[in-house]
N, C-alpha and C. Protein backbone atom coordinates (compact mmCIF):
# COMPACT_ATOMS: atom_id res chain seq x y z
N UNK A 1 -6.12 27.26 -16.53
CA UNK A 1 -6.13 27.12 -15.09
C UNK A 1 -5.57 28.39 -14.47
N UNK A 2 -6.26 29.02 -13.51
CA UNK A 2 -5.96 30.01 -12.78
C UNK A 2 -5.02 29.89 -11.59
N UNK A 3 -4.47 30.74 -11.37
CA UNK A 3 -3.18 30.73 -10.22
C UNK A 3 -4.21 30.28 -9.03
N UNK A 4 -5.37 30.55 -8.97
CA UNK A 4 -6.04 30.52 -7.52
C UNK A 4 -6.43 29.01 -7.47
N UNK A 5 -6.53 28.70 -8.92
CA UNK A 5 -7.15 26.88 -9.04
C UNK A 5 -5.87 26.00 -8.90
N UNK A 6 -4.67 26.81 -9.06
CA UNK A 6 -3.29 25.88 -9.04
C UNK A 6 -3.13 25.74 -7.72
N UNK A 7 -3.28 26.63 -6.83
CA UNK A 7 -2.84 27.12 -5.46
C UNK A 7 -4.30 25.69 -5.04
N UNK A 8 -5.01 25.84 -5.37
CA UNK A 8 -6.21 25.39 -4.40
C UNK A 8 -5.62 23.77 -4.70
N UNK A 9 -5.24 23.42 -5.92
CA UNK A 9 -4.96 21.99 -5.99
C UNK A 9 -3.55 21.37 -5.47
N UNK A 10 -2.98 22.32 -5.41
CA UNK A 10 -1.72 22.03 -4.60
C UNK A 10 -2.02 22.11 -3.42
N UNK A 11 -2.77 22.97 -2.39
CA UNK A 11 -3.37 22.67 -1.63
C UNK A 11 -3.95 21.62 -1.35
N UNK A 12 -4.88 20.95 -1.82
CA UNK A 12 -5.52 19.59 -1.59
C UNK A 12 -4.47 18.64 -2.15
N UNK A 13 -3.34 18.27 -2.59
CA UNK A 13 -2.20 17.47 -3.19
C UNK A 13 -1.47 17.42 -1.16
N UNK A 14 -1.22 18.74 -0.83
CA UNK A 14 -0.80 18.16 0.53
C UNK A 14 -0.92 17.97 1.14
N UNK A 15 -2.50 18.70 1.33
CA UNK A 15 -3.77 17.41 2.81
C UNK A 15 -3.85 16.10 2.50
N UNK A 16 -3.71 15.42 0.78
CA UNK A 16 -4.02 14.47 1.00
C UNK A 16 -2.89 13.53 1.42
N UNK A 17 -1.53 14.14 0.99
CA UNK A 17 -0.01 13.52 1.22
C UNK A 17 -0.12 13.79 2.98
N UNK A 18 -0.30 14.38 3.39
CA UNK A 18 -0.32 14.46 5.13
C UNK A 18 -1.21 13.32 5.47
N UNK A 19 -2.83 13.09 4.80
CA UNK A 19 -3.38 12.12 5.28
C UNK A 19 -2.71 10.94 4.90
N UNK A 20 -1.83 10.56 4.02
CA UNK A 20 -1.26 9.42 3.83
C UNK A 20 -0.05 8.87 4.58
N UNK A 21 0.59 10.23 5.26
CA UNK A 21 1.21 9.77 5.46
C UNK A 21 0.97 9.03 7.10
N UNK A 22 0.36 9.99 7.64
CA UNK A 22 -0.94 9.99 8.69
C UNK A 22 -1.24 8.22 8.88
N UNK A 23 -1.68 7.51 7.65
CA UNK A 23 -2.29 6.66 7.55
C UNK A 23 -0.71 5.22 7.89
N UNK A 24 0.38 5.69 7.29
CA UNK A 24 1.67 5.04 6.63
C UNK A 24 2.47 4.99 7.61
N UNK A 25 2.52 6.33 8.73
CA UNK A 25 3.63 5.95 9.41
C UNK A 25 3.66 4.80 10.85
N UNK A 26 3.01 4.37 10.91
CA UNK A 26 2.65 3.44 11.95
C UNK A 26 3.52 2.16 11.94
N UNK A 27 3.53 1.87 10.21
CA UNK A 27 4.96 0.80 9.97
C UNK A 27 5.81 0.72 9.61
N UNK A 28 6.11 2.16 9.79
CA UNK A 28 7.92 2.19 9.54
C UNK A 28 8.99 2.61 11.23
N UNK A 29 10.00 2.16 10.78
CA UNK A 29 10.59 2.26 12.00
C UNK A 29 11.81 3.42 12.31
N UNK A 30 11.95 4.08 10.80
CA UNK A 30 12.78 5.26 10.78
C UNK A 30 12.62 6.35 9.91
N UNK A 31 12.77 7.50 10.27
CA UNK A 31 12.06 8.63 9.62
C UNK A 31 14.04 9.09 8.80
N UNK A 32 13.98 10.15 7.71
CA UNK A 32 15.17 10.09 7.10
C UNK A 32 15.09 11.41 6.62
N UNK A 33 15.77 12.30 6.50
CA UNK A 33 15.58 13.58 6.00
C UNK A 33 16.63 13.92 5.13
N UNK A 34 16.97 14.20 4.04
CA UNK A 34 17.69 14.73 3.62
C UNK A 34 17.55 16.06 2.75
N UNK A 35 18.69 16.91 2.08
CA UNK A 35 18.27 18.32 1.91
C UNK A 35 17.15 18.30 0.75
N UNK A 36 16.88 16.96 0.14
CA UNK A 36 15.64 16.99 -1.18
C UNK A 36 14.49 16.14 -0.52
N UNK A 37 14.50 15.46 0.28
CA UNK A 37 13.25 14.81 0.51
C UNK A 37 13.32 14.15 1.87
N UNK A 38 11.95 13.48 2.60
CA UNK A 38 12.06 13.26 3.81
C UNK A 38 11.29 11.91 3.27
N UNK A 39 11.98 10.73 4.05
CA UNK A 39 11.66 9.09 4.20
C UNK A 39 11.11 8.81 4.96
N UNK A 40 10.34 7.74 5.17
CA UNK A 40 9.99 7.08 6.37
C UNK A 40 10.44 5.63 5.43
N UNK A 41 11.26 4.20 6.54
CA UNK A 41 11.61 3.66 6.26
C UNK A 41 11.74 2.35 7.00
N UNK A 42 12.32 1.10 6.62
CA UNK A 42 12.36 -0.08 7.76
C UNK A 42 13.65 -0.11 8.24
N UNK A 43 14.73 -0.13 7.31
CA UNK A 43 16.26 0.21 7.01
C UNK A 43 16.73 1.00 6.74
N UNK A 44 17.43 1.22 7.35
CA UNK A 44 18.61 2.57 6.86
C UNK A 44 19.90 2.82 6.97
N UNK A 45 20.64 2.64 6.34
CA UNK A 45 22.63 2.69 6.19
C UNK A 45 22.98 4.07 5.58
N UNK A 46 24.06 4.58 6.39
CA UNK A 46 24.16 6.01 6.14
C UNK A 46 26.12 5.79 6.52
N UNK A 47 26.61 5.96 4.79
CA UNK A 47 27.85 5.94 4.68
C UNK A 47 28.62 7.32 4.38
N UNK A 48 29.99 7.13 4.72
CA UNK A 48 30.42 8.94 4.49
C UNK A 48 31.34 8.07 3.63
N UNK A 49 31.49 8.57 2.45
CA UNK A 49 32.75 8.06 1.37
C UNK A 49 33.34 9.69 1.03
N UNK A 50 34.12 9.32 0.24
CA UNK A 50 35.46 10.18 0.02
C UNK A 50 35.79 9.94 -1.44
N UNK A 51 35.76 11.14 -2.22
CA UNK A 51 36.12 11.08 -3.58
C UNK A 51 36.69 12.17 -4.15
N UNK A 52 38.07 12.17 -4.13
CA UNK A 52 38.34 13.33 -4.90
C UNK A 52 38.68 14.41 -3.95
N UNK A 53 38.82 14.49 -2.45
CA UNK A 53 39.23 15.29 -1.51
C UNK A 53 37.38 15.66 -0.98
N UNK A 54 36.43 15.00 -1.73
CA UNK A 54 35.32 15.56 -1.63
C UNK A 54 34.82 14.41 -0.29
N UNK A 55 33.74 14.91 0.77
CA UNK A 55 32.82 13.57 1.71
C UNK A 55 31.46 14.07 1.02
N UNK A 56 31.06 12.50 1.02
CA UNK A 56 29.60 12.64 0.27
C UNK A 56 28.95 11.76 1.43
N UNK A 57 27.68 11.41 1.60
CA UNK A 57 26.76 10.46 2.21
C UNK A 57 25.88 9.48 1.29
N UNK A 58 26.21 8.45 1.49
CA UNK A 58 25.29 7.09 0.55
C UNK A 58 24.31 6.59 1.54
N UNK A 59 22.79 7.01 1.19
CA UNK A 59 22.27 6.47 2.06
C UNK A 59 21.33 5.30 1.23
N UNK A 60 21.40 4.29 1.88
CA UNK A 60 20.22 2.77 1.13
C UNK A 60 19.64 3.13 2.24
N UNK A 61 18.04 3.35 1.56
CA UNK A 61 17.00 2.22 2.31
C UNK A 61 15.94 1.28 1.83
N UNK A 62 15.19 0.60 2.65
CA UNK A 62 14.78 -0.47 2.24
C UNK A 62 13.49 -0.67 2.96
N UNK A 63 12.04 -0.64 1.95
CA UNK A 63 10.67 -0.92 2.46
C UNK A 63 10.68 0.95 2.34
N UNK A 64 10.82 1.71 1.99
CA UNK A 64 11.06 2.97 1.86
C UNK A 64 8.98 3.80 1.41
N UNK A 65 8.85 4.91 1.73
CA UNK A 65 8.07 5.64 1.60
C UNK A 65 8.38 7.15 1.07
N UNK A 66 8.45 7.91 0.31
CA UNK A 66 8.53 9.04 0.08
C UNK A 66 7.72 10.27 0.24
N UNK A 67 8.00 11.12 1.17
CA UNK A 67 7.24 12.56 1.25
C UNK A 67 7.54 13.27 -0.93
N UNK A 68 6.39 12.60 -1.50
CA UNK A 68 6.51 13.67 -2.57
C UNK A 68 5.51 13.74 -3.23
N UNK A 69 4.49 14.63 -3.45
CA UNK A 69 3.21 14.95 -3.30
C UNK A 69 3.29 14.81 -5.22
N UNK A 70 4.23 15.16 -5.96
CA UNK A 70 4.25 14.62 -7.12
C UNK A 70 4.48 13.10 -7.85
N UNK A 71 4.85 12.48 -7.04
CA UNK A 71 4.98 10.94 -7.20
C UNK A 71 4.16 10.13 -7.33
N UNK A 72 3.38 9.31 -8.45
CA UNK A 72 2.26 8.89 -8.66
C UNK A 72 2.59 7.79 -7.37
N UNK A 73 3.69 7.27 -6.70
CA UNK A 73 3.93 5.92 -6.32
C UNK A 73 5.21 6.41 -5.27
N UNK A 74 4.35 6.48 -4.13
CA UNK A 74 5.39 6.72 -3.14
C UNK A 74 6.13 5.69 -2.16
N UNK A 75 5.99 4.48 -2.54
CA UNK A 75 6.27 3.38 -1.65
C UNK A 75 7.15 2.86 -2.83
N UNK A 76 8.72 2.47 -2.07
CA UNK A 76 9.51 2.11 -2.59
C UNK A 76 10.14 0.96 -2.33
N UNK A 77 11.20 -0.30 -2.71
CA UNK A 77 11.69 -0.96 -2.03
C UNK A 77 12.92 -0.95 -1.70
N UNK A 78 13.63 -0.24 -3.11
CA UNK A 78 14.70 -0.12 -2.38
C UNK A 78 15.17 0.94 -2.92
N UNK A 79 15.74 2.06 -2.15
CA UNK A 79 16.05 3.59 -2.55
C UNK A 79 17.93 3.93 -1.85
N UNK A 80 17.95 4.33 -2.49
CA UNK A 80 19.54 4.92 -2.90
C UNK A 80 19.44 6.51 -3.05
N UNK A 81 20.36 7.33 -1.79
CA UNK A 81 20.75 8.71 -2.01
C UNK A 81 21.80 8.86 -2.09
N UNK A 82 22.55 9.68 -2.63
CA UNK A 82 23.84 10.54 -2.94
C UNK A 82 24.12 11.72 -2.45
N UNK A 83 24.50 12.20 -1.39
CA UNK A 83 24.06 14.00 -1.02
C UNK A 83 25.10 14.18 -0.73
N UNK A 84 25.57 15.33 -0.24
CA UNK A 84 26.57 16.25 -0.07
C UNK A 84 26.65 16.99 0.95
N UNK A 85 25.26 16.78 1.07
CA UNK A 85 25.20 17.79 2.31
C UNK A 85 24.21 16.79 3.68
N UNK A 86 23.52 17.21 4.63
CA UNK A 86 23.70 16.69 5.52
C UNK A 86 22.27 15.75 5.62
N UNK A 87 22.23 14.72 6.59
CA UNK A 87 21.78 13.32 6.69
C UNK A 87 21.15 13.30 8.32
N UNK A 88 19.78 13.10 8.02
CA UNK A 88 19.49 13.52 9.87
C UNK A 88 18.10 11.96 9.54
N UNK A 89 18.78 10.97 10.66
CA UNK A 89 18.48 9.75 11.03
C UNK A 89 17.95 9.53 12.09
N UNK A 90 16.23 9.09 12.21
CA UNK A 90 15.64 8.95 13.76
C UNK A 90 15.24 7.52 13.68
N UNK A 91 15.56 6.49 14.71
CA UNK A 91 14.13 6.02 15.20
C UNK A 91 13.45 6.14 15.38
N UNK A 92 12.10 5.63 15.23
CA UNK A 92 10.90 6.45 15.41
C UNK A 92 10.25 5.36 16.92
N UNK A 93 9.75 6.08 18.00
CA UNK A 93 9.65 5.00 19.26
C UNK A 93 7.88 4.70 19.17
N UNK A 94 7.47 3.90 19.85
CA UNK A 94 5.93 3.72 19.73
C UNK A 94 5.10 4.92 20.31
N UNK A 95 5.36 6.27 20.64
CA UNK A 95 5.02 6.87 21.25
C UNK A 95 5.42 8.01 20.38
N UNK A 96 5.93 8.37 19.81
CA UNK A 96 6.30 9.21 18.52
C UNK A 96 5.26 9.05 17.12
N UNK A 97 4.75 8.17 17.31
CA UNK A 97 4.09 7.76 16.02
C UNK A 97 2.13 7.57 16.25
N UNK A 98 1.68 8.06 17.42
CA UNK A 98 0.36 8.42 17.92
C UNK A 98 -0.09 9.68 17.15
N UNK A 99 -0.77 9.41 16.36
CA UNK A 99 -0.83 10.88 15.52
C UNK A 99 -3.19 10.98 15.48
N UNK A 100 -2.84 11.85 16.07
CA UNK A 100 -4.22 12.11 15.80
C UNK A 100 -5.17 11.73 15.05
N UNK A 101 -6.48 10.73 15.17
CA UNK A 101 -7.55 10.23 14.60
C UNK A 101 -7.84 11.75 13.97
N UNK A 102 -8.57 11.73 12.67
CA UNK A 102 -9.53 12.65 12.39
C UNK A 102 -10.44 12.54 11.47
């Protein structure tokens, strides 16, 4: 496989993850970002714990979706993060989530 055939299939790996998600986000009610991956979700709890002089963030969610174009199975039910670093939490409103027919 050639660099140009890797490039071209990774290419089509994230039109089709955009069209999915395209297709997905309509029933979730919160989008989730963290520094390894971005959620769309129904639930979401976002804890700051303390270990060791260290703050970490525990985030559960629940009915979960994953932005990861390598994941045979991006729909989850119930997902668990650990991070360290930072945690950015939206509602998503009915008017945020109009995404272009195509």
């Amino acid at each position: 496989m050639s660099a140009e055939d890797l490039e071209k299939y990774e290419t089509e790996m994230e039109l089709n993850l955009y069209r999915e998600y395209r297709d997905v986000v309509a029933i979730f009610k919160y989008v989730v970002e963290t520094d390894r991956r971005f959620y769309l979700c129904n639930q979401v709890d976002v804890k700051a714990r303390t270990e060791g002089g260290d703050v970490f963030f525990e985030v559960s969610m629940t009915d979960a979706w994953v932005w990861d174009m390598y994941r045979p199975a991006r729909f989850a039910k119930n997902v668990k993060v650990l991070t360290f670093k930072d945690v950015n939490v939206e509602e998503l409103a009915a008017a945020d989530i109009d995404l272009p027919k195509s």
